[in-house]
C-alpha atoms as a PDB file:
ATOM      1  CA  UNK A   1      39.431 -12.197  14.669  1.00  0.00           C
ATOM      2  CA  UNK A   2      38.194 -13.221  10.933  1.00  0.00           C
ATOM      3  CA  UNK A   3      35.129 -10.881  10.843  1.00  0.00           C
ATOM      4  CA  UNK A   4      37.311  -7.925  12.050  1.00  0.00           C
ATOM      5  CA  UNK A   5      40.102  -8.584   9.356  1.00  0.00           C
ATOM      6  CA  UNK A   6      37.029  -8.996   6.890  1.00  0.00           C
ATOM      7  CA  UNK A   7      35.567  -5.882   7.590  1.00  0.00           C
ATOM      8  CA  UNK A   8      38.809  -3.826   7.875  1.00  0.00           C
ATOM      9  CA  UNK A   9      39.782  -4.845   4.665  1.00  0.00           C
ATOM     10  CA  UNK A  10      36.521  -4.397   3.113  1.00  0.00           C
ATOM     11  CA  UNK A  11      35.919  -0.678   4.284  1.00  0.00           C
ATOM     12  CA  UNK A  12      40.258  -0.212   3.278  1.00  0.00           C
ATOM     13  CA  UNK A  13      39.650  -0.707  -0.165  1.00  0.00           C
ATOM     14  CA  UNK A  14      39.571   2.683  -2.016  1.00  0.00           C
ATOM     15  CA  UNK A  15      36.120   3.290  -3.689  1.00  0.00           C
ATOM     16  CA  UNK A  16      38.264   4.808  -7.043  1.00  0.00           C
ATOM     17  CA  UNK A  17      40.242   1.748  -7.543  1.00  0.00           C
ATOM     18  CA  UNK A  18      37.166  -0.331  -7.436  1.00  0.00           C
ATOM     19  CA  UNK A  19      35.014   1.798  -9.882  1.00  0.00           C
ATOM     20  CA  UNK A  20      38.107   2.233 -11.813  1.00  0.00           C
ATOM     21  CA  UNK A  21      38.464  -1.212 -12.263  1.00  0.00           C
ATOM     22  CA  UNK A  22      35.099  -2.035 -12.906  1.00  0.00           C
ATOM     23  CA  UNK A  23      34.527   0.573 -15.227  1.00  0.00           C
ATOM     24  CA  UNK A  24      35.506  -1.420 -18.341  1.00  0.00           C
ATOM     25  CA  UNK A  25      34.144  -4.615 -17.371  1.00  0.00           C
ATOM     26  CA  UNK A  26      30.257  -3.628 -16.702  1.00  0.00           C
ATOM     27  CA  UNK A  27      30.417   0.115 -17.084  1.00  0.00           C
ATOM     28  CA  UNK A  28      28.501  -0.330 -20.805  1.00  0.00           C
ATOM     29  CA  UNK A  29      26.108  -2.701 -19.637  1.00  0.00           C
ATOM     30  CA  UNK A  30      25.162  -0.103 -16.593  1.00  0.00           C
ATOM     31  CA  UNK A  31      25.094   2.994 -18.491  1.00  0.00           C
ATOM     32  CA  UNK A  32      22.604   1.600 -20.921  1.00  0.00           C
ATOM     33  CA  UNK A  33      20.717  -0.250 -17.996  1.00  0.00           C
ATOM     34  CA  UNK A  34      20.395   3.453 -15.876  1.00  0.00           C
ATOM     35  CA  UNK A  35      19.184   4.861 -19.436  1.00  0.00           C
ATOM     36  CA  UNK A  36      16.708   2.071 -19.762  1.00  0.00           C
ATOM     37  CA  UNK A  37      15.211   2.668 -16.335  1.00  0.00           C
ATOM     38  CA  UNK A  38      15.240   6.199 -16.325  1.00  0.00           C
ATOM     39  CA  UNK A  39      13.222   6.704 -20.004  1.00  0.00           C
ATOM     40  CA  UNK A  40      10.902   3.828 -18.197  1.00  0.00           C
ATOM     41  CA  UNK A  41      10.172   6.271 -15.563  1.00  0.00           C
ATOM     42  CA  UNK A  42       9.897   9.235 -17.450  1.00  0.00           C
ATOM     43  CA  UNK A  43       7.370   7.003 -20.242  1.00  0.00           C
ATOM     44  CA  UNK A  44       5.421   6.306 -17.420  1.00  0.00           C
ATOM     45  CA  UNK A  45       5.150   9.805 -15.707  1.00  0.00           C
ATOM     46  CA  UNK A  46       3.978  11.028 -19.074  1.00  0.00           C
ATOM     47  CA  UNK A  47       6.800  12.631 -20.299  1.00  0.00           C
ATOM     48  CA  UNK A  48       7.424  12.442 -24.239  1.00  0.00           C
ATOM     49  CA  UNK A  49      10.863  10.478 -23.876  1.00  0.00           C
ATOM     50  CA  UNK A  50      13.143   7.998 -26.197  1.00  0.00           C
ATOM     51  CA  UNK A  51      16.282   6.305 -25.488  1.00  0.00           C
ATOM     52  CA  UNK A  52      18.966   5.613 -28.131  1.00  0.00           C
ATOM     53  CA  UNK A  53      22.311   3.765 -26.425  1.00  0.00           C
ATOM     54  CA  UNK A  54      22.582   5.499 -23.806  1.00  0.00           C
ATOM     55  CA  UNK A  55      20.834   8.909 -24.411  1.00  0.00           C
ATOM     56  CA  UNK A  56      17.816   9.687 -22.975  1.00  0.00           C
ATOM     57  CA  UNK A  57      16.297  12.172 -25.098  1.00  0.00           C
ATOM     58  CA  UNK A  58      13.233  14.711 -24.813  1.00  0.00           C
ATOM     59  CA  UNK A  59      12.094  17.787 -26.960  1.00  0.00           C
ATOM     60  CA  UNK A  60      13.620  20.004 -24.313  1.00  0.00           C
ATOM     61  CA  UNK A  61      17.464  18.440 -24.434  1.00  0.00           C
ATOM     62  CA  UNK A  62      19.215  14.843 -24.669  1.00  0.00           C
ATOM     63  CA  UNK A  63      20.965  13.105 -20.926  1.00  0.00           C
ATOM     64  CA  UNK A  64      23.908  11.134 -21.480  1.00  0.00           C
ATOM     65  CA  UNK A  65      24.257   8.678 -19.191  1.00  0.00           C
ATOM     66  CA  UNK A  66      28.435   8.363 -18.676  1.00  0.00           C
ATOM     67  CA  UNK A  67      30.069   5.959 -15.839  1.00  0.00           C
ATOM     68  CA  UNK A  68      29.677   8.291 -13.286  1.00  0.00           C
ATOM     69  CA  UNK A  69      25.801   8.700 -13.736  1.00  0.00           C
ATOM     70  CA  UNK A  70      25.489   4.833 -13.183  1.00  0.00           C
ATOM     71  CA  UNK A  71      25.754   4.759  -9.480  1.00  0.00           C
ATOM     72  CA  UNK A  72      28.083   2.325  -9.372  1.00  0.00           C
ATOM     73  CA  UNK A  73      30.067   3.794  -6.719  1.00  0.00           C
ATOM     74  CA  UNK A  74      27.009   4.280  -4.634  1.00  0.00           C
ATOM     75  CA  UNK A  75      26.829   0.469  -4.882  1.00  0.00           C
ATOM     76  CA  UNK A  76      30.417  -0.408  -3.747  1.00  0.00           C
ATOM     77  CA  UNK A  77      29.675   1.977  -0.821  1.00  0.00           C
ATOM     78  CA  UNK A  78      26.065  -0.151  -0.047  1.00  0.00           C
ATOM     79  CA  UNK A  79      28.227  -3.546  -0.066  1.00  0.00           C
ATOM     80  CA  UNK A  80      30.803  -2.213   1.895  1.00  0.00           C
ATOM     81  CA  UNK A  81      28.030  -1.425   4.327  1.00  0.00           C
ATOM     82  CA  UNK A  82      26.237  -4.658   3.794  1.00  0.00           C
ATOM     83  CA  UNK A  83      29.574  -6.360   4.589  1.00  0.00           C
ATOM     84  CA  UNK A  84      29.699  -4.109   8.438  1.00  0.00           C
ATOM     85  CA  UNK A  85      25.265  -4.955   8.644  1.00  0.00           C
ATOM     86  CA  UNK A  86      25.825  -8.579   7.728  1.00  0.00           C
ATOM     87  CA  UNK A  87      29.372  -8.466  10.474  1.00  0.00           C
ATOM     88  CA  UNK A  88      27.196  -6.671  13.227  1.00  0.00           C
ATOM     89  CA  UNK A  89      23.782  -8.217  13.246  1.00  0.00           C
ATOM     90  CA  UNK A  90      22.414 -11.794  13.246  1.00  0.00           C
ATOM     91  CA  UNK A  91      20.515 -12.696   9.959  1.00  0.00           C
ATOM     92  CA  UNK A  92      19.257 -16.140   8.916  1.00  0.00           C
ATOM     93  CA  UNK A  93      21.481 -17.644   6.493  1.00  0.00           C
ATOM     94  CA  UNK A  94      18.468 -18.310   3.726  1.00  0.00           C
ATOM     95  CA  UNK A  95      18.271 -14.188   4.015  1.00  0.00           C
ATOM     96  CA  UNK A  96      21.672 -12.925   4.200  1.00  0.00           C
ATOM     97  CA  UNK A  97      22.183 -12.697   0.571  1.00  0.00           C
ATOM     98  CA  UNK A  98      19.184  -9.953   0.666  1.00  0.00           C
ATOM     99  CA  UNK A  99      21.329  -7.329   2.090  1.00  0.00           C
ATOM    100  CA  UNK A 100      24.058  -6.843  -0.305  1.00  0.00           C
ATOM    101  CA  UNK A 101      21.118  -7.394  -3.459  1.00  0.00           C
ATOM    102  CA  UNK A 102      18.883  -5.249  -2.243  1.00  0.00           C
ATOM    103  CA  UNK A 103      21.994  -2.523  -1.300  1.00  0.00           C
ATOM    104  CA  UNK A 104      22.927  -2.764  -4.880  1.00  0.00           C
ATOM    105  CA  UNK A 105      19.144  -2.620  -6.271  1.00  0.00           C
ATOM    106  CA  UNK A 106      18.723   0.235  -4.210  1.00  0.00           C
ATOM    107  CA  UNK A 107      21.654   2.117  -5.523  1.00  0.00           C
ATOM    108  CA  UNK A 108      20.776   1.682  -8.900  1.00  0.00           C
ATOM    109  CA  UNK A 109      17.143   2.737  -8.600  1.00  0.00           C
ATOM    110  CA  UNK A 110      18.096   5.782  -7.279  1.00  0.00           C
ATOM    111  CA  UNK A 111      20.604   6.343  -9.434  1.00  0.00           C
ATOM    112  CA  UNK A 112      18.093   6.159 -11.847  1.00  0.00           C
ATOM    113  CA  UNK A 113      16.107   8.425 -10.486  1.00  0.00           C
ATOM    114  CA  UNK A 114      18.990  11.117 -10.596  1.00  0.00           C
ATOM    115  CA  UNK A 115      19.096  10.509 -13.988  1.00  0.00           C
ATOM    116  CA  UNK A 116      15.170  10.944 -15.048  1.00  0.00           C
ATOM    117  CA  UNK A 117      15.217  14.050 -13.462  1.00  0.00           C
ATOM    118  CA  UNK A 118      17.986  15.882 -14.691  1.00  0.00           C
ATOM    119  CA  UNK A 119      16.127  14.355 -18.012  1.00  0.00           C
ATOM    120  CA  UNK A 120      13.802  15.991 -16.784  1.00  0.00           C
ATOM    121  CA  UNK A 121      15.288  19.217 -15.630  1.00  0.00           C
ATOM    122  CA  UNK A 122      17.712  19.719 -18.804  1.00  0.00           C
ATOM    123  CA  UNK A 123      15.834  23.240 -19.975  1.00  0.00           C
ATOM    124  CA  UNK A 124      15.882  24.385 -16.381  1.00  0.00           C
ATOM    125  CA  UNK A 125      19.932  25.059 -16.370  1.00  0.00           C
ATOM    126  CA  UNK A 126      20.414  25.651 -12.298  1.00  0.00           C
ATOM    127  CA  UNK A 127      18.290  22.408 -11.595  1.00  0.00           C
ATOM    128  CA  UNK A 128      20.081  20.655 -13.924  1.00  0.00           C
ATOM    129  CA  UNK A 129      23.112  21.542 -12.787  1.00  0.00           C
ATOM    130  CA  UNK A 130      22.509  21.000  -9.103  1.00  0.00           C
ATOM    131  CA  UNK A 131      21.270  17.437  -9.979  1.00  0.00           C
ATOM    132  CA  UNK A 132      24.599  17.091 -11.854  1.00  0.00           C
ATOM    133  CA  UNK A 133      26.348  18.542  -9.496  1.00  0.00           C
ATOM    134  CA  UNK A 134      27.960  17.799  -6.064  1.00  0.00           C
ATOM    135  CA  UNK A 135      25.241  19.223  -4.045  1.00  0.00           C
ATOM    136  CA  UNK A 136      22.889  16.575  -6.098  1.00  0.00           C
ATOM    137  CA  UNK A 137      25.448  14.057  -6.144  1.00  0.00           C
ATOM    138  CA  UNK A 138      25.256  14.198  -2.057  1.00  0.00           C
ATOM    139  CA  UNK A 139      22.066  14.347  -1.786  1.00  0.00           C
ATOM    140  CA  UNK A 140      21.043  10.945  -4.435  1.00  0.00           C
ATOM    141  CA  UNK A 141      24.230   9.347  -1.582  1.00  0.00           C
ATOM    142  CA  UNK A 142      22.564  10.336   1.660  1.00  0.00           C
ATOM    143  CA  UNK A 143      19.413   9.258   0.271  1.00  0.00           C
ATOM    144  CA  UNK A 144      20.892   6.103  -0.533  1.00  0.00           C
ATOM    145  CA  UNK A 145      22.359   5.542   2.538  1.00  0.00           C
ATOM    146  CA  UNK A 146      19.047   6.012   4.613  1.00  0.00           C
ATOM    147  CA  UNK A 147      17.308   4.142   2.327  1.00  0.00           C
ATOM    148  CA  UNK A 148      19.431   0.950   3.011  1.00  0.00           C
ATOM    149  CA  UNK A 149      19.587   1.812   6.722  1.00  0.00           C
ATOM    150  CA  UNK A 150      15.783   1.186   6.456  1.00  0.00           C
ATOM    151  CA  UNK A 151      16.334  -1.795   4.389  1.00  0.00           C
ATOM    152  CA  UNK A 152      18.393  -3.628   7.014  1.00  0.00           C
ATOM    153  CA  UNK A 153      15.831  -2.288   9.649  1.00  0.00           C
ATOM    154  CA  UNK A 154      13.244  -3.814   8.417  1.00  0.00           C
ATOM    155  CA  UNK A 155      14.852  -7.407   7.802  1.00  0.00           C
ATOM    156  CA  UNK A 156      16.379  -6.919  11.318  1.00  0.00           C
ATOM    157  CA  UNK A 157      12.743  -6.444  13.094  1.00  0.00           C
ATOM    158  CA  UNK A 158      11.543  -9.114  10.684  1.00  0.00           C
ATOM    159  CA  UNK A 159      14.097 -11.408  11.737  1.00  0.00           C
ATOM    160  CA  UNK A 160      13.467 -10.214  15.637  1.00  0.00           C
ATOM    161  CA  UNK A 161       9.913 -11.116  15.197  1.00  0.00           C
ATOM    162  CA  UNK A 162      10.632 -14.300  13.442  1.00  0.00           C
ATOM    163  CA  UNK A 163      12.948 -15.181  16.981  1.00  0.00           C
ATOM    164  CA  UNK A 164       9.936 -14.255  19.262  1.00  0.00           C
ATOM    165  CA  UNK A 165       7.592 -16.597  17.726  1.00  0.00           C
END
């Protein structure tokens, strides 16, 4: 009963310990990383944007990206997910280590995203704040969460297809 030990111990570990202990070893390096990506985005949509450490900053206001903005506990939630997909379905071993990678690049993206709009949205007060809020918080998670659902969906029918063949 290895996989079920794996995976109870896996989904047992509390998310805050994990982000608390990662915190000091990456959190700099993923607070300027979300700032990079989200003043890309915002470059590219046309907004005047520039990005000093790790504050985005527009005419209207200045984002600073803290710990919690980086999404990182949207990514220990995708692995610990990736860990239960990996558990429950048959992958080929050249493309298991796409789950957990693309779990993790898909967490940060939109985590990203979060954080160009409420760049965005900083004049616009209740935007902003639902965006920073919990309401915008759940919503960036669910999305997340679907989005990686998909993810492993689409390797799963790819590796289906792959069987038929």
């Amino acid at each position: 009963h290895w996989r079920e030990a794996v995976l109870a111990l896996t989904m047992m570990v509390p998310q805050g310990s994990l982000s608390w202990l990662l915190e000091p070893l990456i959190g700099p390096l993923a607070k300027t990383t979300i700032a990079q990506i989200a003043t890309f985005l915002l470059h590219y949509l046309g907004f005047e944007v520039v990005r000093s450490g790790t504050l985005v900053i527009r005419p209207a206001g200045t984002v600073d990206v803290w710990y919690g903005c980086t999404g990182m506990d949207g990514v220990i939630v995708l692995l610990q997910l990736s860990v239960l997909c990996l558990m429950m379905f048959p992958l080929p071993q050249g493309k298991r280590w796409l789950v957990p990678v693309g779990g993790m690049a898909i967490a940060l993206l939109l985590s990203s995203i979060r954080v160009a709009l409420m760049s965005a949205t900083v004049n616009h007060p209740s935007t902003f704040d639902y965006l920073h809020g919990p309401q915008g918080n759940q919503l960036f998670s669910t999305l997340s969460i679907v989005a990686f659902g998909g993810y492993c969906q689409i390797h799963l029918e790819q590796t289906e297809e792959r069987r038929i063949r």
